[in-house]
PDB file of N, CA and C in Angstrom:
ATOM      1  N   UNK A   1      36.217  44.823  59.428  1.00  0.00           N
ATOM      2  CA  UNK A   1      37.277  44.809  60.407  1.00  0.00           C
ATOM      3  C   UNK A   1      36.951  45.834  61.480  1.00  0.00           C
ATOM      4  N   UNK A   2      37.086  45.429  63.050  1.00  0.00           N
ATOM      5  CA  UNK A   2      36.892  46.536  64.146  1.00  0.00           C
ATOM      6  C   UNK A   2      38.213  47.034  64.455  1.00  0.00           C
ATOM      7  N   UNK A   3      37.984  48.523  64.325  1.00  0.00           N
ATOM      8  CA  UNK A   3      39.304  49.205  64.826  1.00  0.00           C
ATOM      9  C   UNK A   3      38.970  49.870  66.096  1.00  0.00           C
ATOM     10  N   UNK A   4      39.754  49.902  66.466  1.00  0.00           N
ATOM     11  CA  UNK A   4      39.621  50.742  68.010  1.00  0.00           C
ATOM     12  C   UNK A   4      40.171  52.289  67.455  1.00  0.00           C
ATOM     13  N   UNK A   5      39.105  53.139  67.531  1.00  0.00           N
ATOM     14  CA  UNK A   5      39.494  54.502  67.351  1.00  0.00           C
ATOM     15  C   UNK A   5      39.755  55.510  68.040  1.00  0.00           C
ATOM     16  N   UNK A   6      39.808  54.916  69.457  1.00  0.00           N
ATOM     17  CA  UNK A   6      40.667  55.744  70.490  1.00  0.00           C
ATOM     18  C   UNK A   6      41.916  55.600  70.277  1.00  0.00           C
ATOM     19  N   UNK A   7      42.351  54.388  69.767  1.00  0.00           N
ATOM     20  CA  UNK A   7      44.221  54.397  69.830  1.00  0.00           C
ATOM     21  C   UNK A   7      44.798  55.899  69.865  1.00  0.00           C
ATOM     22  N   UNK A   8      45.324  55.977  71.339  1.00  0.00           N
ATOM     23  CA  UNK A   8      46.625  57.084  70.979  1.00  0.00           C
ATOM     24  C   UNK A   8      47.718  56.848  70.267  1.00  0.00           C
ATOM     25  N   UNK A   9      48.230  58.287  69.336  1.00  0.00           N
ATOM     26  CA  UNK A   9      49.404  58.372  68.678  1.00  0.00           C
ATOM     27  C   UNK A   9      50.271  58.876  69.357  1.00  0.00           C
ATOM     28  N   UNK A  10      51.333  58.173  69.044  1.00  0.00           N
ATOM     29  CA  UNK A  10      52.628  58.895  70.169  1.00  0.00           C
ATOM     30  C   UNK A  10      54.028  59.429  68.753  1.00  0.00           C
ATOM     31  N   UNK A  11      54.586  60.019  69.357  1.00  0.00           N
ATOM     32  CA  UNK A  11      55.791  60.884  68.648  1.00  0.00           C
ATOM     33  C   UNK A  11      56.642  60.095  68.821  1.00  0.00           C
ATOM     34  N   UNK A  12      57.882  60.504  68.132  1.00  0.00           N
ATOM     35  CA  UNK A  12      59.321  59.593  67.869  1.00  0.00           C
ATOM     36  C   UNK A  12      59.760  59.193  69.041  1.00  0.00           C
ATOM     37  N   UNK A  13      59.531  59.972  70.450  1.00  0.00           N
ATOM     38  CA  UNK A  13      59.956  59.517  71.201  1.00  0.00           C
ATOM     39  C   UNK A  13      59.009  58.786  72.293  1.00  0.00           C
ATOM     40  N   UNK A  14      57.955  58.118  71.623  1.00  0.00           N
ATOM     41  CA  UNK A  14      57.345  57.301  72.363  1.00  0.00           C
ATOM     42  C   UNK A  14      56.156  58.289  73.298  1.00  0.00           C
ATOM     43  N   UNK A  15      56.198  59.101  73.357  1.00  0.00           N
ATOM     44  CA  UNK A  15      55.299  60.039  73.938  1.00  0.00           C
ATOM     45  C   UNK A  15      53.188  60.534  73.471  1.00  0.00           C
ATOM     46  N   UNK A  16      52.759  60.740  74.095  1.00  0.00           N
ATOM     47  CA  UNK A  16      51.704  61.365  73.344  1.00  0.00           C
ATOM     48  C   UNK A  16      51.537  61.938  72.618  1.00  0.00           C
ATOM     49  N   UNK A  17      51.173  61.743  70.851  1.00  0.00           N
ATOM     50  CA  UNK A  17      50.710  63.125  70.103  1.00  0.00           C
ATOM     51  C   UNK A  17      49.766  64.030  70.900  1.00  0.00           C
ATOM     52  N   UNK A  18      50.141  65.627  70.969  1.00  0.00           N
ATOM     53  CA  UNK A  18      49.115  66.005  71.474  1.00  0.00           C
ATOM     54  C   UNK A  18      49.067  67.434  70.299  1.00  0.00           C
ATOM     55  N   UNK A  19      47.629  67.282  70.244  1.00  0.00           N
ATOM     56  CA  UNK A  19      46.801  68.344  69.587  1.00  0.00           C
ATOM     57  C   UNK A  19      45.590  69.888  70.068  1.00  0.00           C
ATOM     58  N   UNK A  20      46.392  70.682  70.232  1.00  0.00           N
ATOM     59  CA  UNK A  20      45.181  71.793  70.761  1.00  0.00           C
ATOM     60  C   UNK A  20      44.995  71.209  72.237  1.00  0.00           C
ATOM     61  N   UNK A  21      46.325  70.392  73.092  1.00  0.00           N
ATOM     62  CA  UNK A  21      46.301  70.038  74.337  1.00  0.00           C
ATOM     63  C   UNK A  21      45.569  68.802  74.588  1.00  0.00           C
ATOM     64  N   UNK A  22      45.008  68.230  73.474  1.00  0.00           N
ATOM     65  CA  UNK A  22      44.632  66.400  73.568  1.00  0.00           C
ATOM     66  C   UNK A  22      45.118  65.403  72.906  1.00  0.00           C
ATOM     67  N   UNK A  23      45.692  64.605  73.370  1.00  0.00           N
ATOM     68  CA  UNK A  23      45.722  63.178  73.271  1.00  0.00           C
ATOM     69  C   UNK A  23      45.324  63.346  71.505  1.00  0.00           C
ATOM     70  N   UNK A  24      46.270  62.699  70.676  1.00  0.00           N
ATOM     71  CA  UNK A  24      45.721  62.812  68.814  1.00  0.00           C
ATOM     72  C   UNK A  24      45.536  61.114  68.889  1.00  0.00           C
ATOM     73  N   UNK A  25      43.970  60.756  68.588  1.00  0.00           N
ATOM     74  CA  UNK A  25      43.784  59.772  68.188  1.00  0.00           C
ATOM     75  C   UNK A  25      43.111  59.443  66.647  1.00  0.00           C
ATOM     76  N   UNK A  26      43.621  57.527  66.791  1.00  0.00           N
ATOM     77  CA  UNK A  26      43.523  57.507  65.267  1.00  0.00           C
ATOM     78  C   UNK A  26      42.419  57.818  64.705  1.00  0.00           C
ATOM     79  N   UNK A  27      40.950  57.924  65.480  1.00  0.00           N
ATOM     80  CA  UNK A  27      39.323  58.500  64.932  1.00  0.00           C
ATOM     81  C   UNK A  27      39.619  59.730  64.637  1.00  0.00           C
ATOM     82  N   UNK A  28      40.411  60.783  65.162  1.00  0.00           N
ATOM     83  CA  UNK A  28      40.573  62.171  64.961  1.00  0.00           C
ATOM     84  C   UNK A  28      41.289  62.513  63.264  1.00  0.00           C
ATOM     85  N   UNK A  29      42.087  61.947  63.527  1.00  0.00           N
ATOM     86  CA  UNK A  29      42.982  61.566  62.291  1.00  0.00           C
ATOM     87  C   UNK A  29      42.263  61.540  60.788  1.00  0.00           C
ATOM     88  N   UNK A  30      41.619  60.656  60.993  1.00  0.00           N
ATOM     89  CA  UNK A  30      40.613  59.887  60.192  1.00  0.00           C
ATOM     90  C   UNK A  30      39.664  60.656  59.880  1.00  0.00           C
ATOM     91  N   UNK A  31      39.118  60.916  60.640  1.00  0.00           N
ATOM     92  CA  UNK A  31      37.802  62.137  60.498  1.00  0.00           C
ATOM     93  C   UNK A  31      38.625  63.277  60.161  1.00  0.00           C
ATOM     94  N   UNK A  32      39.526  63.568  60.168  1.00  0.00           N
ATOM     95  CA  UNK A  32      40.055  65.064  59.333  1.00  0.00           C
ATOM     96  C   UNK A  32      40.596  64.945  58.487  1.00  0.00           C
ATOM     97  N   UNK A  33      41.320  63.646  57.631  1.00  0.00           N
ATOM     98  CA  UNK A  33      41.563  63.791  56.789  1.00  0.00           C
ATOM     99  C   UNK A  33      40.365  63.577  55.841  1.00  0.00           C
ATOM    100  N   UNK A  34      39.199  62.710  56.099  1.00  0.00           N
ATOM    101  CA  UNK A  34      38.165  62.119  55.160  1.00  0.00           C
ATOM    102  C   UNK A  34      37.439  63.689  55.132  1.00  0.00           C
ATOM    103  N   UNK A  35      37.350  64.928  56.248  1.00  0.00           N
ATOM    104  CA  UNK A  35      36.638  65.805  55.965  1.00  0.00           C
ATOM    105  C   UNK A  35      37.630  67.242  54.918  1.00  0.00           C
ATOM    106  N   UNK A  36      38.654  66.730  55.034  1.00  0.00           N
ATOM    107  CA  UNK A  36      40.237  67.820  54.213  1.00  0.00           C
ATOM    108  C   UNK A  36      40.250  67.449  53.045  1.00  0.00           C
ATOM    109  N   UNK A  37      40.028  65.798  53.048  1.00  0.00           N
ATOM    110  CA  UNK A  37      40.337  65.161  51.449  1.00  0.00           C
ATOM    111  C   UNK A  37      39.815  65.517  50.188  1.00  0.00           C
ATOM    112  N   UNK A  38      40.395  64.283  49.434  1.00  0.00           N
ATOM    113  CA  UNK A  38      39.801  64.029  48.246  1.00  0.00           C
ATOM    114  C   UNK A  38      38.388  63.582  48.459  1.00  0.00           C
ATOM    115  N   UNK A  39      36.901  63.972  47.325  1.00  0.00           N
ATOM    116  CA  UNK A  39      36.075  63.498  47.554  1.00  0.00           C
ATOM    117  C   UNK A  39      35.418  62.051  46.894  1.00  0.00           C
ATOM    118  N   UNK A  40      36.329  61.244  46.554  1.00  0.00           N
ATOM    119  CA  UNK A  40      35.969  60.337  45.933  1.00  0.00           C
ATOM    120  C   UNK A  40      35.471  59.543  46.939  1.00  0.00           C
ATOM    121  N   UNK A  41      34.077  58.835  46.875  1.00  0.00           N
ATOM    122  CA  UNK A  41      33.366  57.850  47.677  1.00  0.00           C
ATOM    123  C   UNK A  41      32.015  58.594  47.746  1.00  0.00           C
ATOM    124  N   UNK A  42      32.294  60.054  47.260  1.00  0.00           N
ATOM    125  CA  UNK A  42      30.885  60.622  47.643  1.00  0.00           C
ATOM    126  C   UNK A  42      30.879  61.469  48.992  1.00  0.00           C
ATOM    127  N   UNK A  43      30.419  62.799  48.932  1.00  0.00           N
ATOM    128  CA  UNK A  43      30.441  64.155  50.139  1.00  0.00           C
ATOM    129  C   UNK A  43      29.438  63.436  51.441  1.00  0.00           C
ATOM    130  N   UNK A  44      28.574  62.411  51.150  1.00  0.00           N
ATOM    131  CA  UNK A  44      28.074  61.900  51.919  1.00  0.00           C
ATOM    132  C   UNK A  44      28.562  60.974  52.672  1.00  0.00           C
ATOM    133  N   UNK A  45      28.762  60.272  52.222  1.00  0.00           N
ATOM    134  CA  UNK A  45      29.180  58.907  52.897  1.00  0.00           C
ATOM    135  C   UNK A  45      30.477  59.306  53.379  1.00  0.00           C
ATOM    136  N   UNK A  46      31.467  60.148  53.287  1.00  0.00           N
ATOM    137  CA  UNK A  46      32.305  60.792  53.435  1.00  0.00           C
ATOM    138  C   UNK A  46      32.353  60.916  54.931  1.00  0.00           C
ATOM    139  N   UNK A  47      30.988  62.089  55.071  1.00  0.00           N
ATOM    140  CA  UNK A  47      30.604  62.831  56.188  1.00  0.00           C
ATOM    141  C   UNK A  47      30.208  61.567  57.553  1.00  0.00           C
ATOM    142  N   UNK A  48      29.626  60.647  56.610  1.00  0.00           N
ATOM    143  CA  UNK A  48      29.246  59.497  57.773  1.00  0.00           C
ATOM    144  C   UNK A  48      30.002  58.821  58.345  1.00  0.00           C
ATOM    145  N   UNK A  49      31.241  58.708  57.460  1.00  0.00           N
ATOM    146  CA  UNK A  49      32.419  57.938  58.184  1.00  0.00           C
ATOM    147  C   UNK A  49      33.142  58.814  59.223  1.00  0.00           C
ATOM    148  N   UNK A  50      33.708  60.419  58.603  1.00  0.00           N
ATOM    149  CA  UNK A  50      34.122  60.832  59.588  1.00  0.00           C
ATOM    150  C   UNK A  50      33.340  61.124  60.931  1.00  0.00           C
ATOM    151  N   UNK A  51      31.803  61.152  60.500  1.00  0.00           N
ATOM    152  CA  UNK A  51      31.468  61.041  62.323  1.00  0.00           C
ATOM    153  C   UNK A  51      31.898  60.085  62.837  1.00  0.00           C
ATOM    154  N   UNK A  52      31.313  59.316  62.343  1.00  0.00           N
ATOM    155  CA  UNK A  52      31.733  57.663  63.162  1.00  0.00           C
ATOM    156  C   UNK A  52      33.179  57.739  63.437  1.00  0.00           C
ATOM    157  N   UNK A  53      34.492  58.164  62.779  1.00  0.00           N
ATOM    158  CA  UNK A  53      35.542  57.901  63.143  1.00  0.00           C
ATOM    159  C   UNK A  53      35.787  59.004  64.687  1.00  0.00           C
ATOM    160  N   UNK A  54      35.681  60.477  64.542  1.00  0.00           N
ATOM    161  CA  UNK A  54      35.083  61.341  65.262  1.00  0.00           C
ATOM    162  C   UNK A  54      34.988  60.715  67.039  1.00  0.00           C
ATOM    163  N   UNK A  55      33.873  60.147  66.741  1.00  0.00           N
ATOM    164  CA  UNK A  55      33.359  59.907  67.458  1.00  0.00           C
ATOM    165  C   UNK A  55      34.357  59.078  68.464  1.00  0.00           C
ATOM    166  N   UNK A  56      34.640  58.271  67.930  1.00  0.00           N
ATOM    167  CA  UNK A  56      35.867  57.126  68.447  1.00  0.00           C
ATOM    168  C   UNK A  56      35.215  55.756  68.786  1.00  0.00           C
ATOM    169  N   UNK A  57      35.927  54.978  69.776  1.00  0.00           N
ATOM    170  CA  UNK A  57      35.115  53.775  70.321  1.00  0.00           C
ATOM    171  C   UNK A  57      35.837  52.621  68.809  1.00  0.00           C
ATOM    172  N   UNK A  58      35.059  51.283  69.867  1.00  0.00           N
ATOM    173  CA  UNK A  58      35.349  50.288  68.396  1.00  0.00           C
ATOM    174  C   UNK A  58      34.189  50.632  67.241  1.00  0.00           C
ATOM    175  N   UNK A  59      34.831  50.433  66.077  1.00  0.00           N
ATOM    176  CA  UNK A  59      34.125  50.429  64.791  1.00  0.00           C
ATOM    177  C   UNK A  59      34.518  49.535  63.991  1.00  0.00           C
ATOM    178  N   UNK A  60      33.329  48.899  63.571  1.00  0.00           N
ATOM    179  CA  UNK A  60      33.367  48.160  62.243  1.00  0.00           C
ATOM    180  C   UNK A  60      33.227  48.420  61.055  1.00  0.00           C
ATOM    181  N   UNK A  61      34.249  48.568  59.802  1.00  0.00           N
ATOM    182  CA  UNK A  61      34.020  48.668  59.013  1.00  0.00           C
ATOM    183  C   UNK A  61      34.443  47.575  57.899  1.00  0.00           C
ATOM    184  N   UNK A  62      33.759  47.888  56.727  1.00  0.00           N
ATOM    185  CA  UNK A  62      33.570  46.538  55.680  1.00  0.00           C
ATOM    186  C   UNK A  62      34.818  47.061  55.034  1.00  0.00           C
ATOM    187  N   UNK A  63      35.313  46.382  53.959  1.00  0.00           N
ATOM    188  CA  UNK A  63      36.623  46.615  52.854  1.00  0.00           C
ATOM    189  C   UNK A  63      36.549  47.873  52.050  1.00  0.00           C
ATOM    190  N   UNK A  64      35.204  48.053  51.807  1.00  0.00           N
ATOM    191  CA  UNK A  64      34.862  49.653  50.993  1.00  0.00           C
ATOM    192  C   UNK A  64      34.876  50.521  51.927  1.00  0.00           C
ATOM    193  N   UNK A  65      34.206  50.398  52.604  1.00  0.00           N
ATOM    194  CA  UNK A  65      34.928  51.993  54.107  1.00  0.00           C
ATOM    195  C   UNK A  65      36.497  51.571  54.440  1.00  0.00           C
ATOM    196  N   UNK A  66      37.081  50.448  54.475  1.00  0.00           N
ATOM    197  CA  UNK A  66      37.964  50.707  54.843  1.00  0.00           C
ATOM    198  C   UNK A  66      39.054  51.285  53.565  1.00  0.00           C
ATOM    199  N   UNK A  67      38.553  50.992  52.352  1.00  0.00           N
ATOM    200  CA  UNK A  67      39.647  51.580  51.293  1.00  0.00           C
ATOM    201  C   UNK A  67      39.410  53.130  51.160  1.00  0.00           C
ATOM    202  N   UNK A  68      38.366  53.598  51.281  1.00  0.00           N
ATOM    203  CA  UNK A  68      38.018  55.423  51.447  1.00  0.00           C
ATOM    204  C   UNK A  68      39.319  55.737  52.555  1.00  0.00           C
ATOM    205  N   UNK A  69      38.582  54.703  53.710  1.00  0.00           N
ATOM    206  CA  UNK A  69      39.740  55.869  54.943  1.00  0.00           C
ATOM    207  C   UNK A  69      41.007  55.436  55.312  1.00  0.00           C
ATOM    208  N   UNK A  70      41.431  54.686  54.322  1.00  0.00           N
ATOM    209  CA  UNK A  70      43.146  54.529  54.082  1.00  0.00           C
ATOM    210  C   UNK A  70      43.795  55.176  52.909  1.00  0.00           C
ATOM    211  N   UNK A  71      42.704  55.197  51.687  1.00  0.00           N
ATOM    212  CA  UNK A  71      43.076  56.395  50.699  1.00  0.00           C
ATOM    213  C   UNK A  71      42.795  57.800  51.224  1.00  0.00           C
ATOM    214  N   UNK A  72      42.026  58.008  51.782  1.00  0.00           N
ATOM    215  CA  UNK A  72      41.848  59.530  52.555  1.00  0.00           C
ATOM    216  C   UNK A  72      43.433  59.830  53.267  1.00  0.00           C
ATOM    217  N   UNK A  73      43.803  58.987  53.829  1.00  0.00           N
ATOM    218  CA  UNK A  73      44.860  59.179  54.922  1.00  0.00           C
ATOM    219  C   UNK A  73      45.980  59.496  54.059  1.00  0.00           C
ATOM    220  N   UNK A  74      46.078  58.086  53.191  1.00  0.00           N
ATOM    221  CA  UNK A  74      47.093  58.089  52.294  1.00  0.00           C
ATOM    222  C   UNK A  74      47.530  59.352  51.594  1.00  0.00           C
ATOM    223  N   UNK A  75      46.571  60.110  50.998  1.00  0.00           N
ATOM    224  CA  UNK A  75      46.211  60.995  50.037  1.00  0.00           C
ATOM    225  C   UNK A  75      46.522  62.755  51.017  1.00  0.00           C
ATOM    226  N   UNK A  76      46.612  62.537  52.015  1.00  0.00           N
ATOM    227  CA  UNK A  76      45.783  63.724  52.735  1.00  0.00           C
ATOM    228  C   UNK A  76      47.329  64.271  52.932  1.00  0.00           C
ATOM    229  N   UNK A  77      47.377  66.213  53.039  1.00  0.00           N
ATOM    230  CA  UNK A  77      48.435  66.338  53.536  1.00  0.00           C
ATOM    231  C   UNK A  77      48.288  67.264  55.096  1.00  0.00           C
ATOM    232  N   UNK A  78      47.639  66.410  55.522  1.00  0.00           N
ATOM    233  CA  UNK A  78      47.005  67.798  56.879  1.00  0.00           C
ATOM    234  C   UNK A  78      47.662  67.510  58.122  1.00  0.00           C
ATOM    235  N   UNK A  79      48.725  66.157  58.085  1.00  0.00           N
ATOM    236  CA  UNK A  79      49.241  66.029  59.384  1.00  0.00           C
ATOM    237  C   UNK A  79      50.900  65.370  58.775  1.00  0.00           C
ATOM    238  N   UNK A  80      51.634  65.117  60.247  1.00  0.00           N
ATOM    239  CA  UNK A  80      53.042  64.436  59.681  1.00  0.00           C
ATOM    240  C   UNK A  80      52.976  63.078  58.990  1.00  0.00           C
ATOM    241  N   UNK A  81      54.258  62.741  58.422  1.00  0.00           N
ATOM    242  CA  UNK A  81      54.211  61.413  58.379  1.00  0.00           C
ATOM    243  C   UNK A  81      54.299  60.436  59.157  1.00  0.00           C
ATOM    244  N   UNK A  82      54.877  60.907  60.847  1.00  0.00           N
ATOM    245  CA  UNK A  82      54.639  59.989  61.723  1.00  0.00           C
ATOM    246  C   UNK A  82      53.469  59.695  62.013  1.00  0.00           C
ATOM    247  N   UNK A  83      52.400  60.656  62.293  1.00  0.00           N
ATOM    248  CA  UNK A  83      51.053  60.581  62.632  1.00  0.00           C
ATOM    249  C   UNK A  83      50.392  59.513  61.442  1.00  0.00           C
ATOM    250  N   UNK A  84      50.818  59.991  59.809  1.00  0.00           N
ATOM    251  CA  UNK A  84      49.786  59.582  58.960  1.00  0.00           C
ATOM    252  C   UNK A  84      50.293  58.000  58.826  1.00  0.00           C
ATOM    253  N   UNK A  85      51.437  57.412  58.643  1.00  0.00           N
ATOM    254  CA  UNK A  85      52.241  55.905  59.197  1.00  0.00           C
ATOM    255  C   UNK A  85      51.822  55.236  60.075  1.00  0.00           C
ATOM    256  N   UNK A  86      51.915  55.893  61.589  1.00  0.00           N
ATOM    257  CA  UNK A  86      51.036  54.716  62.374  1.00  0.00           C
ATOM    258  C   UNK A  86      49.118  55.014  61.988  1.00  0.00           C
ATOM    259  N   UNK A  87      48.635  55.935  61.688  1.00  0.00           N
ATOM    260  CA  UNK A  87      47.403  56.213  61.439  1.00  0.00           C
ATOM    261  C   UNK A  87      47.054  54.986  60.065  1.00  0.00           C
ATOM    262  N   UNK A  88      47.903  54.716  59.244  1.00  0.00           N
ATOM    263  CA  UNK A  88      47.981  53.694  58.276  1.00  0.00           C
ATOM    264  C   UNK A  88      48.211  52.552  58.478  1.00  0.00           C
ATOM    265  N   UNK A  89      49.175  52.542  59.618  1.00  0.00           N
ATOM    266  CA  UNK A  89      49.144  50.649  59.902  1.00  0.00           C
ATOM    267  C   UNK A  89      48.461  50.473  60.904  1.00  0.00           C
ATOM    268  N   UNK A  90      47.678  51.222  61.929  1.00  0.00           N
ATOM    269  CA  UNK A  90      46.356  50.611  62.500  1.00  0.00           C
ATOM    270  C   UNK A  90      45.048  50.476  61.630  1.00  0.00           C
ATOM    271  N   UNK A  91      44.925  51.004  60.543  1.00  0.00           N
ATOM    272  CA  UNK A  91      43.897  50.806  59.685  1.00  0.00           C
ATOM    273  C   UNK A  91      44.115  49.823  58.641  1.00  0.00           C
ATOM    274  N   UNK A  92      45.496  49.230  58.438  1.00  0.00           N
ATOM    275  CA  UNK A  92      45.918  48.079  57.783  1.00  0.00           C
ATOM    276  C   UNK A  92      46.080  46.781  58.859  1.00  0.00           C
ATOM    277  N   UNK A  93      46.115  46.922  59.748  1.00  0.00           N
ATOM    278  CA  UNK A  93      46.399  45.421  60.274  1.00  0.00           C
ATOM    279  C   UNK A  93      45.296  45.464  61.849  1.00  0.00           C
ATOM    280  N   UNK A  94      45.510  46.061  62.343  1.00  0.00           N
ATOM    281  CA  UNK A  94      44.633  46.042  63.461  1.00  0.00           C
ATOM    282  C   UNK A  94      43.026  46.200  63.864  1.00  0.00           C
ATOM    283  N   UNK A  95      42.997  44.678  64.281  1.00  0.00           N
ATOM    284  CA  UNK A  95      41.814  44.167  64.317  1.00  0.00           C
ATOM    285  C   UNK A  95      41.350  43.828  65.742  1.00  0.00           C
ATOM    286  N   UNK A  96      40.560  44.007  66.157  1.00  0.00           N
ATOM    287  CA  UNK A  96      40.141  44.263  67.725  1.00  0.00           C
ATOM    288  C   UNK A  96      39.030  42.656  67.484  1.00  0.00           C
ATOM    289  N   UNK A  97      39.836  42.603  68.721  1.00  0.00           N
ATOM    290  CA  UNK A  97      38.872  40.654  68.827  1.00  0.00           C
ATOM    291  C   UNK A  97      37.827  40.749  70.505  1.00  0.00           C
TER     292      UNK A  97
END
């Protein structure tokens, strides 16, 4: 599935998450919780996803990267639940065509 990992997160009131004065997107997200988390999947492959998420842009990932970085998210306590909710249903349903 391709996710777009620039998606901005916005706050309750529809606004920009902003972090350390940027824009919180869902690659950022992603890449900090997979580097905060639990290490199940392996310290490596770990590290490879959060670059790639990091990084941003579209990404493709298969059903096994995508169950690491929805249990990472799931699992993680390093941000809100608004952030980690929409950070969970763009990695559950959104698919870039």
């Amino acid at each position: 599935m391709k996710i777009n990992l620039d998606t901005k997160l916005v706050n309750l009131k529809g606004e920009p998450y902003q972090e350390f004065g940027e824009d919180l997107t869902v690659g950022k997200v992603v890449a900090n919780c997979l580097d905060m988390g639990e290490k199940a999947g392996g310290r490596m492959k770990l590290f490879i996803l959060a670059k790639k998420c990091y990084e941003g842009g579209v990404a493709d990932f298969d059903e096994v990267d995508l169950g690491l970085l929805r249990s990472a998210v799931e699992n993680s306590n390093i941000a809100s639940n608004v952030v980690i909710g929409q950070t969970l249903g763009i990695l559950s349903k959104e698919a870039v065509k």
